[in-house]
C-alpha atoms as a PDB file:
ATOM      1  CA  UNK A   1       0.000   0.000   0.000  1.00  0.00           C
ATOM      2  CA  UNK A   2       1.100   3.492  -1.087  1.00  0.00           C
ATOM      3  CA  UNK A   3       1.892   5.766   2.066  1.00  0.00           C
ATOM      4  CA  UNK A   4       2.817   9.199   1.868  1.00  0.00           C
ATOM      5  CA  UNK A   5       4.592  11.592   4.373  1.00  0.00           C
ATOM      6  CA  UNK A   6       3.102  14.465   6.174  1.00  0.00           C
ATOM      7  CA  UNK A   7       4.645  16.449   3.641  1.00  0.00           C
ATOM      8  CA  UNK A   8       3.642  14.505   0.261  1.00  0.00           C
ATOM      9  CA  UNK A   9      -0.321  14.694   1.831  1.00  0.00           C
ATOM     10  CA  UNK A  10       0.301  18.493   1.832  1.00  0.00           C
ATOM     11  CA  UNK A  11       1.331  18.872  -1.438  1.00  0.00           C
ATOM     12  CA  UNK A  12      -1.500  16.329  -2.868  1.00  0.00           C
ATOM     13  CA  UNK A  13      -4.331  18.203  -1.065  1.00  0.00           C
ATOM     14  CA  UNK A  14      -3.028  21.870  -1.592  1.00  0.00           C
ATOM     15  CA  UNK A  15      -3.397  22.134   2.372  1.00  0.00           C
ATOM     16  CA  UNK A  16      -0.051  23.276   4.342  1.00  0.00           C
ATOM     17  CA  UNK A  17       1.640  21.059   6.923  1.00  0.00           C
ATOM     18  CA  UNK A  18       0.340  23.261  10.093  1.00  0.00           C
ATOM     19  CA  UNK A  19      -3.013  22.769   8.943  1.00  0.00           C
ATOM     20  CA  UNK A  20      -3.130  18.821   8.190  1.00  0.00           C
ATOM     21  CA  UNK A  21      -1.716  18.792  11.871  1.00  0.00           C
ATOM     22  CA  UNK A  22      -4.622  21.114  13.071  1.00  0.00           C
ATOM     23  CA  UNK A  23      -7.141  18.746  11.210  1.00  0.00           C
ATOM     24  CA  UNK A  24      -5.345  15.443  13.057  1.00  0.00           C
ATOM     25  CA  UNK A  25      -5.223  17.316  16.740  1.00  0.00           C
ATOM     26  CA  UNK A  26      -9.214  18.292  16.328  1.00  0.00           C
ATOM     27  CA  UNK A  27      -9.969  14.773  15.326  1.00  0.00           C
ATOM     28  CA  UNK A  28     -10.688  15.258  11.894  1.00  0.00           C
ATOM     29  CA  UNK A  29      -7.782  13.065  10.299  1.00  0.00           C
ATOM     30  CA  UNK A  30      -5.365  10.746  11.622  1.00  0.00           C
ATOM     31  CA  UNK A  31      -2.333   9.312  10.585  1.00  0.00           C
ATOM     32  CA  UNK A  32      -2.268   6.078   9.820  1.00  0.00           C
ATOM     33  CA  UNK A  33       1.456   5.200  11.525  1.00  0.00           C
ATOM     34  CA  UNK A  34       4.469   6.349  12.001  1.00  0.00           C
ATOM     35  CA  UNK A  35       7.785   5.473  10.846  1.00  0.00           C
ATOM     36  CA  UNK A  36      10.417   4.039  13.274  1.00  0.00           C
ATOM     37  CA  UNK A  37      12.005   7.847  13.997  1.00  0.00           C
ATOM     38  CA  UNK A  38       8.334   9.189  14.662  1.00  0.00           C
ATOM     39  CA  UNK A  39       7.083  10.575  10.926  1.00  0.00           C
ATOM     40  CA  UNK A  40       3.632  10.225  10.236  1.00  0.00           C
ATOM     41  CA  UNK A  41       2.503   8.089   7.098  1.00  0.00           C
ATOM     42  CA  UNK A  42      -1.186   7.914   5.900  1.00  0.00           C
ATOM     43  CA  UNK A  43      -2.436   5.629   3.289  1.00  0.00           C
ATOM     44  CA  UNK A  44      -4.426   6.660   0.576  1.00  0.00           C
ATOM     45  CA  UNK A  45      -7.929   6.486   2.659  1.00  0.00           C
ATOM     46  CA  UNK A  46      -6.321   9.043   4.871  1.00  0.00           C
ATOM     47  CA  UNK A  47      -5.607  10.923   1.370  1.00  0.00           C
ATOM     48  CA  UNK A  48      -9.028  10.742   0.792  1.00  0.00           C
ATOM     49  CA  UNK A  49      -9.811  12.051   3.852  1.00  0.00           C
ATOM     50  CA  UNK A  50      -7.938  15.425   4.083  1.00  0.00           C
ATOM     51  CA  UNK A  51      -9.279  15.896   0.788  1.00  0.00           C
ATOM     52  CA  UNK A  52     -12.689  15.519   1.792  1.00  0.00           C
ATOM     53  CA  UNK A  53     -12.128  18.040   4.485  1.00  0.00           C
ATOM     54  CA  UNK A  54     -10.239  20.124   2.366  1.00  0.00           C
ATOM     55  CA  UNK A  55     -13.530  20.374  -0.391  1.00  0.00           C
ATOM     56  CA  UNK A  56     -15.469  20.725   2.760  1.00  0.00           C
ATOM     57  CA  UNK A  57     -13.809  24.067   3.511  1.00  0.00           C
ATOM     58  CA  UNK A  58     -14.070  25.353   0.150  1.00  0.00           C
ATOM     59  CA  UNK A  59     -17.431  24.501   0.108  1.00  0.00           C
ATOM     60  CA  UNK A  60     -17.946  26.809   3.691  1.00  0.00           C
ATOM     61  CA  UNK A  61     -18.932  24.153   5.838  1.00  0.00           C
ATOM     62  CA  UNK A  62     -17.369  24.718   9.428  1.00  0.00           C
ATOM     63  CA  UNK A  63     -15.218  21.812  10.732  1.00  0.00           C
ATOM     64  CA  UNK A  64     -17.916  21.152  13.478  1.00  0.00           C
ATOM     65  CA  UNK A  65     -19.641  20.065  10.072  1.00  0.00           C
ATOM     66  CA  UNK A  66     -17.189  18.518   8.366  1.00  0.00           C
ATOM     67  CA  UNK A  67     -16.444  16.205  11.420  1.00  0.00           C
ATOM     68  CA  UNK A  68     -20.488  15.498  11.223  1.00  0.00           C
ATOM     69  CA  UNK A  69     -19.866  15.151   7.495  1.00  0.00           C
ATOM     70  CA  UNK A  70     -17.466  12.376   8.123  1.00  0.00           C
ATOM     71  CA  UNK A  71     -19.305  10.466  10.597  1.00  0.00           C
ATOM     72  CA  UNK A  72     -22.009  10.085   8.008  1.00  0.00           C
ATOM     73  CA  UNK A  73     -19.397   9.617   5.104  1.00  0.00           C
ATOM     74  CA  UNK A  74     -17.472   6.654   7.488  1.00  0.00           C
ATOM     75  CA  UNK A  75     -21.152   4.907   8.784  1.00  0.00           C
ATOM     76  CA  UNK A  76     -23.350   5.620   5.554  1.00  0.00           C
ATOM     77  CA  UNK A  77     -25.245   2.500   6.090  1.00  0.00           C
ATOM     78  CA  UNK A  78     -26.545   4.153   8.949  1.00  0.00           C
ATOM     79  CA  UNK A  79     -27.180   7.541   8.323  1.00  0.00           C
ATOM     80  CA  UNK A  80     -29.824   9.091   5.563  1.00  0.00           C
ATOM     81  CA  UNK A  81     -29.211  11.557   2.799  1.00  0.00           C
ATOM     82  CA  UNK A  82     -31.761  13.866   4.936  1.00  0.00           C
ATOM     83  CA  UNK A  83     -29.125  14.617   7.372  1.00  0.00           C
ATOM     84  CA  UNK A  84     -26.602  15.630   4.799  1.00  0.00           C
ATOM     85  CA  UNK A  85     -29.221  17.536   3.155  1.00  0.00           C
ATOM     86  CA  UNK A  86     -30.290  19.207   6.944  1.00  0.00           C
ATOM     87  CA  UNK A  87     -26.608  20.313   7.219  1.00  0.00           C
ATOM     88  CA  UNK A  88     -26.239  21.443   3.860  1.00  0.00           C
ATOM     89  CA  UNK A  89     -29.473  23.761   3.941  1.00  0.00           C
ATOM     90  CA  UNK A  90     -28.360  25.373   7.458  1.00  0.00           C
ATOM     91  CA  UNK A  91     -24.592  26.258   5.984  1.00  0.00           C
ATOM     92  CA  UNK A  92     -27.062  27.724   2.806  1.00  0.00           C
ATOM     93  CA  UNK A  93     -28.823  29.747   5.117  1.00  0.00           C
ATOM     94  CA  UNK A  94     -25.942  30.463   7.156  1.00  0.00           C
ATOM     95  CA  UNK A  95     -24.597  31.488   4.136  1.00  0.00           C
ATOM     96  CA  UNK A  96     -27.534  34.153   2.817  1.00  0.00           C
ATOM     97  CA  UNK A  97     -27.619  35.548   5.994  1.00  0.00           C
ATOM     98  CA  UNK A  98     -23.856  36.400   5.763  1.00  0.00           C
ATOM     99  CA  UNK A  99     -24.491  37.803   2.472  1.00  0.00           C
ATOM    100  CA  UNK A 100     -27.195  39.858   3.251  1.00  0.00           C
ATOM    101  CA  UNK A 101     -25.131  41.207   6.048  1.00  0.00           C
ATOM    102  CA  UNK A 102     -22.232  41.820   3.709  1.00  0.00           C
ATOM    103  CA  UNK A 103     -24.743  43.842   1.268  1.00  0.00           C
ATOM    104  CA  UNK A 104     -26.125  46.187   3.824  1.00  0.00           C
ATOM    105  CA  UNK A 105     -22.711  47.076   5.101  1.00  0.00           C
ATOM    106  CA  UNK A 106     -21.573  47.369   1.020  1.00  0.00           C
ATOM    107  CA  UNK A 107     -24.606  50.093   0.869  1.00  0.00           C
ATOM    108  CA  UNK A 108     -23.599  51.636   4.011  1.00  0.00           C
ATOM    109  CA  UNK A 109     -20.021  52.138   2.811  1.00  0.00           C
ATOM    110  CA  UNK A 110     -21.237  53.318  -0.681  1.00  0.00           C
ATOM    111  CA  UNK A 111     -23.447  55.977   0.904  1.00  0.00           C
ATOM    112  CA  UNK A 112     -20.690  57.343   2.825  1.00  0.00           C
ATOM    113  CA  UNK A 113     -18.526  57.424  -0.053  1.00  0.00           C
ATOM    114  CA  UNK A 114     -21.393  59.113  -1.992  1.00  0.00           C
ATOM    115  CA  UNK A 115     -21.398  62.168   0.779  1.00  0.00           C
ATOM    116  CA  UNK A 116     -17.611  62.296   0.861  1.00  0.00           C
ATOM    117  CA  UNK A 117     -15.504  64.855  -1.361  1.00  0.00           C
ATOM    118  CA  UNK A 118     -12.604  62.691  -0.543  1.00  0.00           C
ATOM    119  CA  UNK A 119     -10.672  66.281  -1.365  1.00  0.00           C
ATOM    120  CA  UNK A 120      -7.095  66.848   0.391  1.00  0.00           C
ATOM    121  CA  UNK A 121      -8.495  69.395   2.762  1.00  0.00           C
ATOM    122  CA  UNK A 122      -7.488  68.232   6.468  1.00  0.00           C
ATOM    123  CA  UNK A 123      -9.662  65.636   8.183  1.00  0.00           C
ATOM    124  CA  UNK A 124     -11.331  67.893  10.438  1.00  0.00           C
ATOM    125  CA  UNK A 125     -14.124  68.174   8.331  1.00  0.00           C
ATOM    126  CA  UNK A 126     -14.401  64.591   7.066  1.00  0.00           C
ATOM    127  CA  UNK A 127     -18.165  63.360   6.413  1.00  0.00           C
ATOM    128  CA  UNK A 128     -17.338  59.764   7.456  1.00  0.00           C
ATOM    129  CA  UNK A 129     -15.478  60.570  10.152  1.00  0.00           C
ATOM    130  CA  UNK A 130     -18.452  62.450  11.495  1.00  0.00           C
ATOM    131  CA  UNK A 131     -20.980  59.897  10.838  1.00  0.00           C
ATOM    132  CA  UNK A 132     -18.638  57.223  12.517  1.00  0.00           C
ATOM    133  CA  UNK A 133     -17.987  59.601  15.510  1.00  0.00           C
ATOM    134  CA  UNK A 134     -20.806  58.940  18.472  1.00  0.00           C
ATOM    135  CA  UNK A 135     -23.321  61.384  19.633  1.00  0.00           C
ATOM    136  CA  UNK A 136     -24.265  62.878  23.418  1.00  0.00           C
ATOM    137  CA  UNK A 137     -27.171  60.577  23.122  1.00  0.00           C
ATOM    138  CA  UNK A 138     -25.206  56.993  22.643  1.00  0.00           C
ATOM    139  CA  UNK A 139     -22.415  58.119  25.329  1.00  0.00           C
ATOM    140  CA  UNK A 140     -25.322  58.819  27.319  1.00  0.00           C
ATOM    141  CA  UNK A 141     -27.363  55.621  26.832  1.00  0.00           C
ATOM    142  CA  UNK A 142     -24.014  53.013  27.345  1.00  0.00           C
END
């Protein structure tokens, strides 16, 4: 069986070293053994596996999720599509939320822009510096 080196895994997932050994400590990934001086090896399942978690990431999923993910992916004979689906549609919604956040603060920061000269006079009399600055009435309030 083909085994690979911390190192080789790294450069066959595109993840670094420091982060395959982040994945192993939180449980995600494990090596399969270790040579005689203390290297880790992993076999081509454990390839597999980093590069599941690695797709994972790009696909947003957190790594509370991806470690659910793998459960399933490891046990499939007793798990359902419906709870891949169930964590799938939250990271979606997760998702438009965080995008809808993003948008209103993209507006905000265009409208200050828009009522900005941006000119080189001196900062005193910056627009967006005054509508960052708090009033009487928030001091007040905290």
């Amino acid at each position: 069986m083909l085994m690979y080196f911390i190192s080789n895994l790294a450069k066959r997932t595109g993840l670094s070293v420091h982060t395959l050994r982040y994945y192993e400590k939180e449980g995600l990934l494990s090596a399969s053994g270790r040579t005689a001086s203390g290297y880790r090896q992993y076999n081509e399942d454990d390839l597999k596996q980093a590069m599941f978690i690695a797709q994972g990431k790009q696909a947003g999923f957190s790594l509370e999720d991806i470690k659910h993910l793998i459960s399933i992916r490891l046990d499939k004979d007793h798990h359902t599509c419906e709870e891949v689906s169930v964590i799938t549609r939250s990271k979606l919604e997760q998702t438009k939320k965080k995008i809808a956040e993003l948008e209103s603060i993209k507006i905000g920061l265009e409208r200050m822009l828009d009522i900005c000269c941006g000119g080189q006079e001196a900062a005193t009399e910056c627009s967006i510096l005054s509508l960052l600055e708090p009033n009487q009435q928030d001091i007040k309030e905290q």
